[in-house]
C-alpha atoms as a PDB file:
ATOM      1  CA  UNK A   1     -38.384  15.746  68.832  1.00  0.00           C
ATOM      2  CA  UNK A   2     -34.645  17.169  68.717  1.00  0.00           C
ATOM      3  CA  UNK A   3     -35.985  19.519  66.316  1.00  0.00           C
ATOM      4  CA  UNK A   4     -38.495  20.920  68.421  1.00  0.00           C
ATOM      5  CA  UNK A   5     -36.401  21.470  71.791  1.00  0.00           C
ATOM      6  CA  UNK A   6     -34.188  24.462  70.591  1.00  0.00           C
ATOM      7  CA  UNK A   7     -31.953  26.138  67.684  1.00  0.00           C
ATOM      8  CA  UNK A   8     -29.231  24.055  68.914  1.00  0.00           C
ATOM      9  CA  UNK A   9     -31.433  21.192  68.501  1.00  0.00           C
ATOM     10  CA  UNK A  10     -31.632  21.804  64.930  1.00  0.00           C
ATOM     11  CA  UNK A  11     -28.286  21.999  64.664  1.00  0.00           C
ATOM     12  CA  UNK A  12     -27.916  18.696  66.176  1.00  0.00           C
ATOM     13  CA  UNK A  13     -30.015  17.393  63.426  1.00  0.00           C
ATOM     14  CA  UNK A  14     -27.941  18.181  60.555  1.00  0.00           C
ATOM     15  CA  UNK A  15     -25.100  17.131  62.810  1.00  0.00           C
ATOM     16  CA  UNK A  16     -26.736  13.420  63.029  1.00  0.00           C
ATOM     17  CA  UNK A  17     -27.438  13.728  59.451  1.00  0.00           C
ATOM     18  CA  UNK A  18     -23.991  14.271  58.008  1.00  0.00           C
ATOM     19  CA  UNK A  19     -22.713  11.302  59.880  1.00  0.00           C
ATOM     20  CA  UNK A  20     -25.660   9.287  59.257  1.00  0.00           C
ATOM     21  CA  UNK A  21     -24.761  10.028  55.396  1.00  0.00           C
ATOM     22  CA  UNK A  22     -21.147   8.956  56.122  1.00  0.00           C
ATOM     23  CA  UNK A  23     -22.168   6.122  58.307  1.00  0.00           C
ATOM     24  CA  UNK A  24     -23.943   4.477  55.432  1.00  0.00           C
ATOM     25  CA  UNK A  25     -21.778   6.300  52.399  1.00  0.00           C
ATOM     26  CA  UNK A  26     -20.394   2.387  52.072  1.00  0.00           C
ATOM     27  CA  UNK A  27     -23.320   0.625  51.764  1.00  0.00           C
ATOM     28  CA  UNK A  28     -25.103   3.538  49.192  1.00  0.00           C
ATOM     29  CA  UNK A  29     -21.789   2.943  46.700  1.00  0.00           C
ATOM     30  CA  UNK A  30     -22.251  -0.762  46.209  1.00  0.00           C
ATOM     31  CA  UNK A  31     -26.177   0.096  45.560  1.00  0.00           C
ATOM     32  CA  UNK A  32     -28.563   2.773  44.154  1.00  0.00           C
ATOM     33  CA  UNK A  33     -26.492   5.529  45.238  1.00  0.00           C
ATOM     34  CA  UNK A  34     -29.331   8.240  43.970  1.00  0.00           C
ATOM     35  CA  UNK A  35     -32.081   6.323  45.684  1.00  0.00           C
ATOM     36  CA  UNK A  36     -30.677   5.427  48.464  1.00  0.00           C
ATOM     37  CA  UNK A  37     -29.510   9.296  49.507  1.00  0.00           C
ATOM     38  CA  UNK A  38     -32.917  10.412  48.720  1.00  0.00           C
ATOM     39  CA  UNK A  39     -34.271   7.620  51.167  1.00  0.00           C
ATOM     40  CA  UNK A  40     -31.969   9.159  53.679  1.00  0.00           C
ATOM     41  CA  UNK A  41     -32.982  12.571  52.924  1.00  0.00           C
ATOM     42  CA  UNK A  42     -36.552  11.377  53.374  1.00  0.00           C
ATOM     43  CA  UNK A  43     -35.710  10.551  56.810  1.00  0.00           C
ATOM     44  CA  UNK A  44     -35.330  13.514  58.139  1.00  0.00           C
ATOM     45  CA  UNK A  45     -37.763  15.842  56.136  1.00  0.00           C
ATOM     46  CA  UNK A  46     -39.614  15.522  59.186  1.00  0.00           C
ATOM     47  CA  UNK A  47     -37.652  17.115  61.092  1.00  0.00           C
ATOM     48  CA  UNK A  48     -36.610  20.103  58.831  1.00  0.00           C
ATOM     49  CA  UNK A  49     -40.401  20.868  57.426  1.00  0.00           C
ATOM     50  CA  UNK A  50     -41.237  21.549  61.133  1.00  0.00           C
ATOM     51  CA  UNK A  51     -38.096  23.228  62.145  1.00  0.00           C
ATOM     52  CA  UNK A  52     -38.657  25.036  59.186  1.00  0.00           C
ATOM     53  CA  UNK A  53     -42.532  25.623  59.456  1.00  0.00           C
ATOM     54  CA  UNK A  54     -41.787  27.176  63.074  1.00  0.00           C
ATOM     55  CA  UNK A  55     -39.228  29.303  62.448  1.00  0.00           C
ATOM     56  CA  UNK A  56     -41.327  31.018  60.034  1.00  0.00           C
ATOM     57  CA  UNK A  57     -44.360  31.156  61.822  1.00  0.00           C
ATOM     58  CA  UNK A  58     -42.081  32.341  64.288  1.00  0.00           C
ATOM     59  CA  UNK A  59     -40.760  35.725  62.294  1.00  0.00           C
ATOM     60  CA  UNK A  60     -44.557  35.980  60.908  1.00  0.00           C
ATOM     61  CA  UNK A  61     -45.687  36.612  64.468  1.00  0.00           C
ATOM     62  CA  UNK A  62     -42.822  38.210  66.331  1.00  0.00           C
ATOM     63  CA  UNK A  63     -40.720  39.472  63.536  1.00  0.00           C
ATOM     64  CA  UNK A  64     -37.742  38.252  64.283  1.00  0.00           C
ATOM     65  CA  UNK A  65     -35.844  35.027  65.072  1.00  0.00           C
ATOM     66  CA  UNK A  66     -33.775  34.160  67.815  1.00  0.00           C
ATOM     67  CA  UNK A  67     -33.120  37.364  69.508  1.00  0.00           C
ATOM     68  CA  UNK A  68     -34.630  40.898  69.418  1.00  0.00           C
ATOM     69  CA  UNK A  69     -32.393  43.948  69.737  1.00  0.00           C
ATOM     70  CA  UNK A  70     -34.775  44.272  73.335  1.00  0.00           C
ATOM     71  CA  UNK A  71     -33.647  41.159  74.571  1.00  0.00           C
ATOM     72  CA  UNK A  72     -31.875  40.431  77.255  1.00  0.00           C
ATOM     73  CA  UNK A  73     -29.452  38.566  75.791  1.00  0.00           C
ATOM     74  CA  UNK A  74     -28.937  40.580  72.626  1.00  0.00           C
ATOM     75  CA  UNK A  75     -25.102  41.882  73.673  1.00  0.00           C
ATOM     76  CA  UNK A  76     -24.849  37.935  73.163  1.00  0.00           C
ATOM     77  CA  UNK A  77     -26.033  37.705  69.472  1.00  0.00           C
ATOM     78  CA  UNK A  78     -23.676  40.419  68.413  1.00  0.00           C
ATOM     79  CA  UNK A  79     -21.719  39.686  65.500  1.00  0.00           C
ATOM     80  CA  UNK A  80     -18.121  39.108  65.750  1.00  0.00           C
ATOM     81  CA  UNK A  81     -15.645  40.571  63.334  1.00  0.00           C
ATOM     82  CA  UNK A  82     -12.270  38.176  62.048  1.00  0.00           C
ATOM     83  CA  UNK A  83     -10.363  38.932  65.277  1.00  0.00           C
ATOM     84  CA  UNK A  84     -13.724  38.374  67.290  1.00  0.00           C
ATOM     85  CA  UNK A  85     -14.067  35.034  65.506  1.00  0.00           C
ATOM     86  CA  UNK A  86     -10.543  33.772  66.244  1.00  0.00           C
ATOM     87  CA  UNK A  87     -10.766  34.693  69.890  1.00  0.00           C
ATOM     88  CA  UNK A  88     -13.915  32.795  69.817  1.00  0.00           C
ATOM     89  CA  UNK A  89     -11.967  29.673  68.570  1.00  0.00           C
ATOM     90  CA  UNK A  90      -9.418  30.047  71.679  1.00  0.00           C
ATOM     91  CA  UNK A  91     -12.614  30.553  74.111  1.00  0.00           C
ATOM     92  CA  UNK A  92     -13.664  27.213  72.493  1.00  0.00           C
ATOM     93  CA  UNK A  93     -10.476  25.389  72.992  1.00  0.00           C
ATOM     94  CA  UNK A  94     -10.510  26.801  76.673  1.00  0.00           C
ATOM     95  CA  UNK A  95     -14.325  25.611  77.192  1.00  0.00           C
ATOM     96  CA  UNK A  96     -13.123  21.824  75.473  1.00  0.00           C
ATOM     97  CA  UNK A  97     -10.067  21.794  78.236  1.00  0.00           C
ATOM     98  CA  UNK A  98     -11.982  23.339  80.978  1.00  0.00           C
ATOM     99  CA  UNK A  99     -13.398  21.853  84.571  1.00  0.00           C
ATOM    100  CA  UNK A 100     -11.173  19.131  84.371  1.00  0.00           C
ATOM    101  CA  UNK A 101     -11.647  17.958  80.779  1.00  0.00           C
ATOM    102  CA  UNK A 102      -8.169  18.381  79.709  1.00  0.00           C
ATOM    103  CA  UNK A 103      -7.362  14.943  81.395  1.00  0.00           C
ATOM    104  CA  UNK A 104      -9.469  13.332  78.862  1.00  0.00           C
ATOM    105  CA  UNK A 105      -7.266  15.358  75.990  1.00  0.00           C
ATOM    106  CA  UNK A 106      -4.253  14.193  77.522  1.00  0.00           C
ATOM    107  CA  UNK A 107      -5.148  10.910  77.726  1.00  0.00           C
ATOM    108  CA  UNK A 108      -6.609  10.663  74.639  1.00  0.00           C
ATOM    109  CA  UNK A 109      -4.037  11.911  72.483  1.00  0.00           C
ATOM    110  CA  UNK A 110      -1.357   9.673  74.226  1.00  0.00           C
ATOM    111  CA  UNK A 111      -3.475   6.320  74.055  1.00  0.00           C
ATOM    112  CA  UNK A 112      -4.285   7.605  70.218  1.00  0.00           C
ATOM    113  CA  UNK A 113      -0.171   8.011  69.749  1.00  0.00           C
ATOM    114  CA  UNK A 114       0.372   4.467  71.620  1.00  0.00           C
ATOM    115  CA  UNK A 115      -2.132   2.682  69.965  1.00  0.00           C
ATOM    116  CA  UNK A 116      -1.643   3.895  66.074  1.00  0.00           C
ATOM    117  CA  UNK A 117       1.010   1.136  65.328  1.00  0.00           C
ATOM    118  CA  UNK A 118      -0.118  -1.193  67.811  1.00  0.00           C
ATOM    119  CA  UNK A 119      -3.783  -1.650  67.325  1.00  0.00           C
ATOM    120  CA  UNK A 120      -6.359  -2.439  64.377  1.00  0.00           C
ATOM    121  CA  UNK A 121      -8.617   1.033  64.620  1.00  0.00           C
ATOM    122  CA  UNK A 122     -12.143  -0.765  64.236  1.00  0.00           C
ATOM    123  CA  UNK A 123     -15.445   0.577  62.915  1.00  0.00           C
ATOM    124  CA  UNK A 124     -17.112   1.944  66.237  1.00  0.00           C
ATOM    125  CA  UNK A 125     -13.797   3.804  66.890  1.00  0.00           C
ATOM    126  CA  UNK A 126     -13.977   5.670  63.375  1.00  0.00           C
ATOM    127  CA  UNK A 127     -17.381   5.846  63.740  1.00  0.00           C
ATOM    128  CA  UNK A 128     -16.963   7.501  67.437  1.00  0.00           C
ATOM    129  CA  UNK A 129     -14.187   9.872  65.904  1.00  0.00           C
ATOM    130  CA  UNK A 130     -16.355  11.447  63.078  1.00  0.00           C
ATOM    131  CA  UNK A 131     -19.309  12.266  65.198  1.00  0.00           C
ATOM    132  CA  UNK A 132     -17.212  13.880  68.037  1.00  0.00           C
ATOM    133  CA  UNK A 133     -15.383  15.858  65.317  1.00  0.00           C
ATOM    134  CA  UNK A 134     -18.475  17.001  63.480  1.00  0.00           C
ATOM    135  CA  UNK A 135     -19.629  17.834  67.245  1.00  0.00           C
ATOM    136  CA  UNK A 136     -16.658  19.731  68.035  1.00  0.00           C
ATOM    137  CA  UNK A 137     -15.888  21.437  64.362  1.00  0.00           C
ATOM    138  CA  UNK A 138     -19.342  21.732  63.219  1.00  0.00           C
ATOM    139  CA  UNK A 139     -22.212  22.337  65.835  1.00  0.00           C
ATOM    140  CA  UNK A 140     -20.287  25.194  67.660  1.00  0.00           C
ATOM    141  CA  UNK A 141     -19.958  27.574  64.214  1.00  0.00           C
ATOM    142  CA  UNK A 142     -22.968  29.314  65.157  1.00  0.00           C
ATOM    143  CA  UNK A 143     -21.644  30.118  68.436  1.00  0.00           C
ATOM    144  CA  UNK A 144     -18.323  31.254  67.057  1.00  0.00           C
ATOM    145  CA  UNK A 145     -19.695  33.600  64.985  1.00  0.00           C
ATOM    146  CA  UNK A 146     -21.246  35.934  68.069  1.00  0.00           C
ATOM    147  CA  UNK A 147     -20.307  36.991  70.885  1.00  0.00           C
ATOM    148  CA  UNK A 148     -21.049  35.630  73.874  1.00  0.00           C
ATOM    149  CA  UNK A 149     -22.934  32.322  73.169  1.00  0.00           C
ATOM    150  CA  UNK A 150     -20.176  29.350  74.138  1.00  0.00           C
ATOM    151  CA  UNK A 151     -21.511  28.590  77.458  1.00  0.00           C
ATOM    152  CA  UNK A 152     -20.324  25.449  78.430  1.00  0.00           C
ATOM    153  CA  UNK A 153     -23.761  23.929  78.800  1.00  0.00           C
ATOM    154  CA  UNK A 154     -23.937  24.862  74.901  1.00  0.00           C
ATOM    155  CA  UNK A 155     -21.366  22.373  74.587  1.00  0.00           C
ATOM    156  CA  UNK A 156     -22.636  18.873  76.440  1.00  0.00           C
ATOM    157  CA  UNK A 157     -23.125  17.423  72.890  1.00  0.00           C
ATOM    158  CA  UNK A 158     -19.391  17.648  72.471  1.00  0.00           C
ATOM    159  CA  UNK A 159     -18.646  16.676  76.002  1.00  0.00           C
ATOM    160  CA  UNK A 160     -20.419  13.601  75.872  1.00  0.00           C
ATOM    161  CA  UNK A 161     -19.712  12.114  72.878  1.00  0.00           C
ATOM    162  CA  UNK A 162     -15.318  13.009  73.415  1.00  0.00           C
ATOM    163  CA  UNK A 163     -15.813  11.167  76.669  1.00  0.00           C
ATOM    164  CA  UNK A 164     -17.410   8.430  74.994  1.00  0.00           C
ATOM    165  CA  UNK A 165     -14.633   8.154  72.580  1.00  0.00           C
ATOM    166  CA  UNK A 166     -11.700   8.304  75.216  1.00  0.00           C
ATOM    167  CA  UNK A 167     -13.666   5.929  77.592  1.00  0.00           C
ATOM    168  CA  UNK A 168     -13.762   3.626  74.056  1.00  0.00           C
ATOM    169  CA  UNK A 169      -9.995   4.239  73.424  1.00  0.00           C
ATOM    170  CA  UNK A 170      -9.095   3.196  76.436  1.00  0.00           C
ATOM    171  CA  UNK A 171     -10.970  -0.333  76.717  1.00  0.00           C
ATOM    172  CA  UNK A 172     -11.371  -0.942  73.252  1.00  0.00           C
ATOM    173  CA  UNK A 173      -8.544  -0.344  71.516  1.00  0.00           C
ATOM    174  CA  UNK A 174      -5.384   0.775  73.768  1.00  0.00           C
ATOM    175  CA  UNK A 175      -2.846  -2.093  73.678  1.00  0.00           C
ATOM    176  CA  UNK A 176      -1.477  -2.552  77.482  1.00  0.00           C
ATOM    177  CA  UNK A 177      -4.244  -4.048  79.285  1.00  0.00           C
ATOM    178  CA  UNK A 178      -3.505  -3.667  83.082  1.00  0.00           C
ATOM    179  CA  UNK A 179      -3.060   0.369  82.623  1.00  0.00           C
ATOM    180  CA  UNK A 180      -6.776   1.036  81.360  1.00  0.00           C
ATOM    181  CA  UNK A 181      -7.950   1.254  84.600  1.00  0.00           C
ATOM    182  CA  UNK A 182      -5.399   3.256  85.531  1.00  0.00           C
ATOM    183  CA  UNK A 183      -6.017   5.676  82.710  1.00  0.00           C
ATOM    184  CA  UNK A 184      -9.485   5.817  83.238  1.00  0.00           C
ATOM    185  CA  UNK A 185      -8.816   6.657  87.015  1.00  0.00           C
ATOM    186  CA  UNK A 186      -6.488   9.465  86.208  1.00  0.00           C
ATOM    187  CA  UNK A 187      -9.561  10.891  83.957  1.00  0.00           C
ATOM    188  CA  UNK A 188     -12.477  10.262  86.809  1.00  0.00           C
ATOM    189  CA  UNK A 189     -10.004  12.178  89.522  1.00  0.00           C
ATOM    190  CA  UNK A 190      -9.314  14.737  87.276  1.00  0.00           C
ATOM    191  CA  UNK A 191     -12.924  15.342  86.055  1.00  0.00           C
ATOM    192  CA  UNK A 192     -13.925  15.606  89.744  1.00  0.00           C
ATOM    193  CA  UNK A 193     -10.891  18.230  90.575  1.00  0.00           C
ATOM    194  CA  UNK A 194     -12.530  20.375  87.789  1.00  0.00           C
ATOM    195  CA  UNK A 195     -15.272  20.906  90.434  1.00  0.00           C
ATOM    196  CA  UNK A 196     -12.847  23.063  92.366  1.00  0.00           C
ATOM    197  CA  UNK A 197     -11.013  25.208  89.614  1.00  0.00           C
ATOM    198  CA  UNK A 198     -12.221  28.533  90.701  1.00  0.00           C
ATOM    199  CA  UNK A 199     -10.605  31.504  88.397  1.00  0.00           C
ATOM    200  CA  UNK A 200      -9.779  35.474  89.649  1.00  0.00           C
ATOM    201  CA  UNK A 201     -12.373  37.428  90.403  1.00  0.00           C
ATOM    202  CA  UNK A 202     -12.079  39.030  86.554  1.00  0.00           C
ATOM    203  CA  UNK A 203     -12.592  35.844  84.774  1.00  0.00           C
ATOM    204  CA  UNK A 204     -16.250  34.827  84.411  1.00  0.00           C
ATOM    205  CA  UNK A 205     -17.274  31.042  84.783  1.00  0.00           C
ATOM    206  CA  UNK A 206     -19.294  28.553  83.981  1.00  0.00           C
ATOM    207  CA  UNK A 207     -21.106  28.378  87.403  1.00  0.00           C
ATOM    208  CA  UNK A 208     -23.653  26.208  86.162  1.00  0.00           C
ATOM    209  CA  UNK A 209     -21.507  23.377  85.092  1.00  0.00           C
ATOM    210  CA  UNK A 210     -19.535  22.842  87.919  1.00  0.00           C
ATOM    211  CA  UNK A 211     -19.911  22.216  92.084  1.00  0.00           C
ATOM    212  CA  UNK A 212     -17.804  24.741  92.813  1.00  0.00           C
ATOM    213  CA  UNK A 213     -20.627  27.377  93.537  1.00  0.00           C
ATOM    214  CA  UNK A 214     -21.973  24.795  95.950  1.00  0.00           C
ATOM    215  CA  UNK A 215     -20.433  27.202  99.012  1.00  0.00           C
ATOM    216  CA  UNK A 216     -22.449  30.201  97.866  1.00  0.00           C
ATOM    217  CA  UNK A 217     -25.810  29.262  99.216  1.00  0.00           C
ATOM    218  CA  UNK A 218     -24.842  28.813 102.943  1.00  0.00           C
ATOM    219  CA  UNK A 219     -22.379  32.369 102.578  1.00  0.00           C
ATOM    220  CA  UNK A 220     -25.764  34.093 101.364  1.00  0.00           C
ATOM    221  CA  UNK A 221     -27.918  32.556 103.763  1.00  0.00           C
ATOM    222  CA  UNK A 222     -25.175  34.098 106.851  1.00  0.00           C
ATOM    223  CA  UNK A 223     -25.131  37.422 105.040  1.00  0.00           C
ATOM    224  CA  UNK A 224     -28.973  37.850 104.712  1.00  0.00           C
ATOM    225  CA  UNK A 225     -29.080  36.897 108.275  1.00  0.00           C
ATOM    226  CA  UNK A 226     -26.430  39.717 109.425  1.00  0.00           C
ATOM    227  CA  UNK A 227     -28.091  42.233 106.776  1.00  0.00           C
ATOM    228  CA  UNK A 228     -31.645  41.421 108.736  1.00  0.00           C
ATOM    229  CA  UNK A 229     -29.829  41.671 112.025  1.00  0.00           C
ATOM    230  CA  UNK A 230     -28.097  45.469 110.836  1.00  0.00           C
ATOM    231  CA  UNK A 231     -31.882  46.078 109.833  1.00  0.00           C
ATOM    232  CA  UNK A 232     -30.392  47.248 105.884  1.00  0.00           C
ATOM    233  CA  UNK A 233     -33.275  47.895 103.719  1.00  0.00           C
ATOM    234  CA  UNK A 234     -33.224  45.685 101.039  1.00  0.00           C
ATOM    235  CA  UNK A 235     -33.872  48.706  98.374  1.00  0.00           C
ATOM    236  CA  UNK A 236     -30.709  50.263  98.983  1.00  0.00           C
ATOM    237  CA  UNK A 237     -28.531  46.792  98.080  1.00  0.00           C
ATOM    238  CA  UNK A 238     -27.560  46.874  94.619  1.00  0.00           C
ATOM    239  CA  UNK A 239     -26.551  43.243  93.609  1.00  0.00           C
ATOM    240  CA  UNK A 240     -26.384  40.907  90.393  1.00  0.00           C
ATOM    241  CA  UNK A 241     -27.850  37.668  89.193  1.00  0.00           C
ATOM    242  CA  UNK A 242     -28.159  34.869  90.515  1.00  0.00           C
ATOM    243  CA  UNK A 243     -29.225  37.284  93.584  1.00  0.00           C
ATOM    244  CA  UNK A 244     -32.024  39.943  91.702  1.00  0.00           C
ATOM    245  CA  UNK A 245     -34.831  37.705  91.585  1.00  0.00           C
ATOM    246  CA  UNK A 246     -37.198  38.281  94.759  1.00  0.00           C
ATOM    247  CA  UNK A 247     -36.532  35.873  97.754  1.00  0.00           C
ATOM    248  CA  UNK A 248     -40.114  34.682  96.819  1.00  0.00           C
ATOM    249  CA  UNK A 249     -38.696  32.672  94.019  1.00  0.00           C
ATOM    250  CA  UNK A 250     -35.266  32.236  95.447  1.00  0.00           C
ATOM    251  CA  UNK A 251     -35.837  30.958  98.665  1.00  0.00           C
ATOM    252  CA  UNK A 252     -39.377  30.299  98.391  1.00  0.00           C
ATOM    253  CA  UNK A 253     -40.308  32.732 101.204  1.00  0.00           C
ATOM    254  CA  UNK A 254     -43.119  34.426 101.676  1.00  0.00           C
ATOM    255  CA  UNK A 255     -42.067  37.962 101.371  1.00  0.00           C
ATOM    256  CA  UNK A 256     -41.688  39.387  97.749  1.00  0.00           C
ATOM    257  CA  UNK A 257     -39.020  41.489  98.336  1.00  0.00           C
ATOM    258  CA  UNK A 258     -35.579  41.209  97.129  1.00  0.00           C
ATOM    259  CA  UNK A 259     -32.598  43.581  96.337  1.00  0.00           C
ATOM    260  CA  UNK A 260     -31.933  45.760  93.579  1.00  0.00           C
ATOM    261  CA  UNK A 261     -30.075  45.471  90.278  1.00  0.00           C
ATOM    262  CA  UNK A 262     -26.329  47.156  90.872  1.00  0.00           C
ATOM    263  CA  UNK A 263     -25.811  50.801  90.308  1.00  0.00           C
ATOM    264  CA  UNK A 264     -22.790  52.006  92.052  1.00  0.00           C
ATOM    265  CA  UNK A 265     -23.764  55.662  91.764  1.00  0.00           C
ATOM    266  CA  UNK A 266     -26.709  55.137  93.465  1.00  0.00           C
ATOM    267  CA  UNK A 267     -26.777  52.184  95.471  1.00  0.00           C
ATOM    268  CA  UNK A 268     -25.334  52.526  99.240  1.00  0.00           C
ATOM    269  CA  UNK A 269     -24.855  49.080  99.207  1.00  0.00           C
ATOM    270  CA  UNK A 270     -23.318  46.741  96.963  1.00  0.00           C
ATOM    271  CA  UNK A 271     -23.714  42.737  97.783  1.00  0.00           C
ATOM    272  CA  UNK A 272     -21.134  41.037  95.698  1.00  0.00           C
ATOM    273  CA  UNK A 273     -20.261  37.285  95.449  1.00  0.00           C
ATOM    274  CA  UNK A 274     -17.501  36.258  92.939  1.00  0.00           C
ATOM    275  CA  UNK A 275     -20.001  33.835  91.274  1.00  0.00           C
ATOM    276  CA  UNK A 276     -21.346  36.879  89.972  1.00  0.00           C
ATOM    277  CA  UNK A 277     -20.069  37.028  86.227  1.00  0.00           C
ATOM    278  CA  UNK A 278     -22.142  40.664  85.643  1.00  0.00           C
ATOM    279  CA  UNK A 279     -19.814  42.596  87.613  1.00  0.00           C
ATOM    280  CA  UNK A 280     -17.445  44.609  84.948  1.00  0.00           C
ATOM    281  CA  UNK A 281     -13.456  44.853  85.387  1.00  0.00           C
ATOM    282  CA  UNK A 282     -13.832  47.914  86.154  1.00  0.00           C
ATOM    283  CA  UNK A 283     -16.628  47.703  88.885  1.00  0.00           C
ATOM    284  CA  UNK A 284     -15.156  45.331  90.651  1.00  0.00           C
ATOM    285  CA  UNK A 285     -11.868  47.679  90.798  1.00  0.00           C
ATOM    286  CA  UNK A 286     -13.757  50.414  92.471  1.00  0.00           C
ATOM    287  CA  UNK A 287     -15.723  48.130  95.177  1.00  0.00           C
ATOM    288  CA  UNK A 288     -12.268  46.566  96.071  1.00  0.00           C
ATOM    289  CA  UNK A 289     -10.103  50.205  96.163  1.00  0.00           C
ATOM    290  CA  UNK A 290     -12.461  52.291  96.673  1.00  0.00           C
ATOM    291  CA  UNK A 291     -15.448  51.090  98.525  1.00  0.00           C
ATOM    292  CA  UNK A 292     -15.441  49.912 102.179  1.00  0.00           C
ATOM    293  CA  UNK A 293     -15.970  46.303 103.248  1.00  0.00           C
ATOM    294  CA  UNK A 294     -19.079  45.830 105.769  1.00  0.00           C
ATOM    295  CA  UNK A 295     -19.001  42.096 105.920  1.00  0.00           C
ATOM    296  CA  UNK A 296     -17.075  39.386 104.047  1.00  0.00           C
ATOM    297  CA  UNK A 297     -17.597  35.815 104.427  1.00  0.00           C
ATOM    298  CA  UNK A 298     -15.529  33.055 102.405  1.00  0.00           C
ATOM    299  CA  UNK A 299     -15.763  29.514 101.861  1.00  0.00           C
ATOM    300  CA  UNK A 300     -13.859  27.047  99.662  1.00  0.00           C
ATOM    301  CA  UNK A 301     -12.735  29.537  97.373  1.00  0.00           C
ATOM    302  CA  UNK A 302     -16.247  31.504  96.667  1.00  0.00           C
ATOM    303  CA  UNK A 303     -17.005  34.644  98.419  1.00  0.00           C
ATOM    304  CA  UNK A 304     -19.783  36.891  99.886  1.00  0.00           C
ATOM    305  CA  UNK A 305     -18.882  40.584 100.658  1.00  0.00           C
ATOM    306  CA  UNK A 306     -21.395  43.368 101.230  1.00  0.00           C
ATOM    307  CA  UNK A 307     -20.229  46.858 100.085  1.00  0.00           C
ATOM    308  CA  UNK A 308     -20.956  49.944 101.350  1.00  0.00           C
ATOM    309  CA  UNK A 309     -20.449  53.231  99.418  1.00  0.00           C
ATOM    310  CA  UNK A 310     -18.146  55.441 101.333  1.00  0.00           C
ATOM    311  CA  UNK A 311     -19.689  58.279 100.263  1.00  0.00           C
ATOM    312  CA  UNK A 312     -22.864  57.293 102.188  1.00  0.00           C
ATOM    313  CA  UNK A 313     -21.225  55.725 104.808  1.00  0.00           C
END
C-alpha cells in the first residue's frame, strides 16, 4: 500500500527494508543467514514488482516518469550541480530545525550527552536511532539532488520518527527523573511557537506546515470586500497562488471568476500577500519602491496589500 501512494512512498519502502534487514541482522547470523535474507527479500517483492510494474507502464504510456519538461513543477526537478547539492544539504538542516523543531535538537543532543555515561542505551532506543537516521540521511537524497523538492511536508517521515526518539529519550532513558516533564514541556512550547516564526518577505515558507497563515483568510476576505466596494474588475488584478484559482473553488461561490496570474507589465493591479512564495526578489522590490499602495491590511505578522501600477494610476 506504501508503494502505491507516491515516489516517496517507494522510497519509504527501501527505507523500512534496510532497517528491517538490520533489525533482524542478529537473529539471521546465529541461523541460515542465505535463507533467511532471501525470506526477507521475499517480503517485500510485493511491493517492488508493483512499484516497478507501474512505473513502467507509466513511461510506456506517458513517456516519461515523474515530471515532464511541461510540467508545472519541472523548475523543481532540475538537477543540481556540487554547489547546488551542498546548499541543498544546508536547506535540509534548516527544514530539520525549522517551525520550532530545533527544541527537540537541543534537547535531544543534551539528554543524549547526559545520559551516555549514566544510562544502559536499550534495544528500542538503537532501534529508534537507526530508523530516524536512515530517515534523515537516506530518504531525502532524492530531494537533494534537485532543486526545489525539500518541502517540509516531504519531510513528516523524518519529523515523526526524531520526535518519537526524543519523546523516548526523555522517558526512557534520561537519568534525572523529575526534569522529563520539564524537558518535554520546553519541546511542546517550543513546537507551538514555531506556529508564529514568520520570515522577511524574501524568504519563502512552508505555509502549509504551520498556523501561521491562519490570518490570511480573514485579510483576503476584507480586501475582496473593499475591491467589490471600489468596483475593480477582477481581470485587471494580477496575483499568485494560493489566490489564482477562481473564487468558485476557493470560496465555494457561485461566480467563476477570479483574478489573474501576476504580470507587472501588464497588470494595473497587483494583490500581494506575503504568504505568497511566487513573488521573485526582484518583483517584490519594484511593488514596494516603485508601485503605489491602494490598500494594506495586516494581521499577526501576515499581510494583504493591493498594488496599483503607477503608470495606470
Amino acid at each position: 500500500g506504501l508503494s502505491l501512494i507516491s515516489m516517496r512512498g517507494m522510497m519509504l519502502c527501501l527505507v523500512l527494508y534496510i532497517f528491517d534487514f538490520y533489525y533482524n541482522y542478529s537473529r539471521f547470523k546465529k541461523e541460515n543467514f542465505s535463507a533467511k535474507l532471501i525470506i526477507s527479500i521475499i517480503a517485500y517483492l510485493p511491493a517492488a514488482v508493483i512499484s516497478l510494474l507501474y512505473l513502467a507502464y507509466h513511461y510506456f504510456e506517458k513517456g516519461w516518469i515523474g515530471y515532464h519538461p511541461d510540467s508545472p513543477w519541472a523548475s523543481c526537478f532540475e538537477k543540481v550541480d556540487f554547489s547546488g547539492f551542498v546548499r541543498n544539504i544546508f536547506i535540509l538542516l534548516w527544514r530539520l530545525a525549522d517551525y520550532g523543531r530545533i527544541f527537540l535538537w537541543i534537547i535531544f543532543i543534551g539528554t543524549l550527552i547526559i545520559s551516555f555515561q549514566k544510562a544502559k542505551f536499550n534495544a528500542g532506543l538503537k532501534n529508534l536511532l537507526i530508523l530516524s537516521s536512515l530517515l534523515i540521511l537516506l530518504f531525502p537524497v532524492s530531494m537533494l539532488m534537485h532543486r526545489n523538492l525539500l518541502g517540509h511536508r516531504y519531510l513528516l517521515p523524518a519529523y515523526l520518527m526524531f520526535s518519537l526518539l526524543t519523546s523516548y529519550m526523555i522517558f526512557e532513558i534520561f537519568p534525572y527523573k523529575k526534569l522529563k516533564y520539564l524537558l518535554f514541556g520546553i519541546i511542546t512550547a517550543g513546537l507551538i511557537t514555531g506556529n508564529v516564526w514568520i520570515y522577511p518577505e524574501k524568504i519563502a515558507q512552508g505555509w502549509d506546515s504551520t498556523l501561521a497563515h491562519i490570518p490570511y483568510y480573514k485579510l483576503r476576505n476584507q480586501m475582496l470586500t473593499y475591491i467589490k466596494q471600489k468596483s475593480i474588475p477582477y481581470t485587471e488584478i494580477g496575483t499568485e497562488f494560493p489566490n489564482l484559482a477562481t473564487f468558485k473553488y476557493i470560496d465555494l461561490a457561485a461566480e467563476d471568476i477570479g483574478f489573474v496570474k501576476k504580470d507587472l507589465k501588464s497588470n494595473r493591479y497587483i494583490f500581494y500577500s506575503n504568504i505568497m512564495n511566487d513573488f521573485t526578489d526582484e518583483e517584490i522590490d519594484i511593488l514596494h519602491n516603485k508601485w503605489i499602495i491602494e490598500k494594506e491590511l495586516k494581521l499577526f505578522g501576515i499581510k494583504v496589500i493591493l498594488f496599483i501600477n503607477p503608470d495606470r494610476s
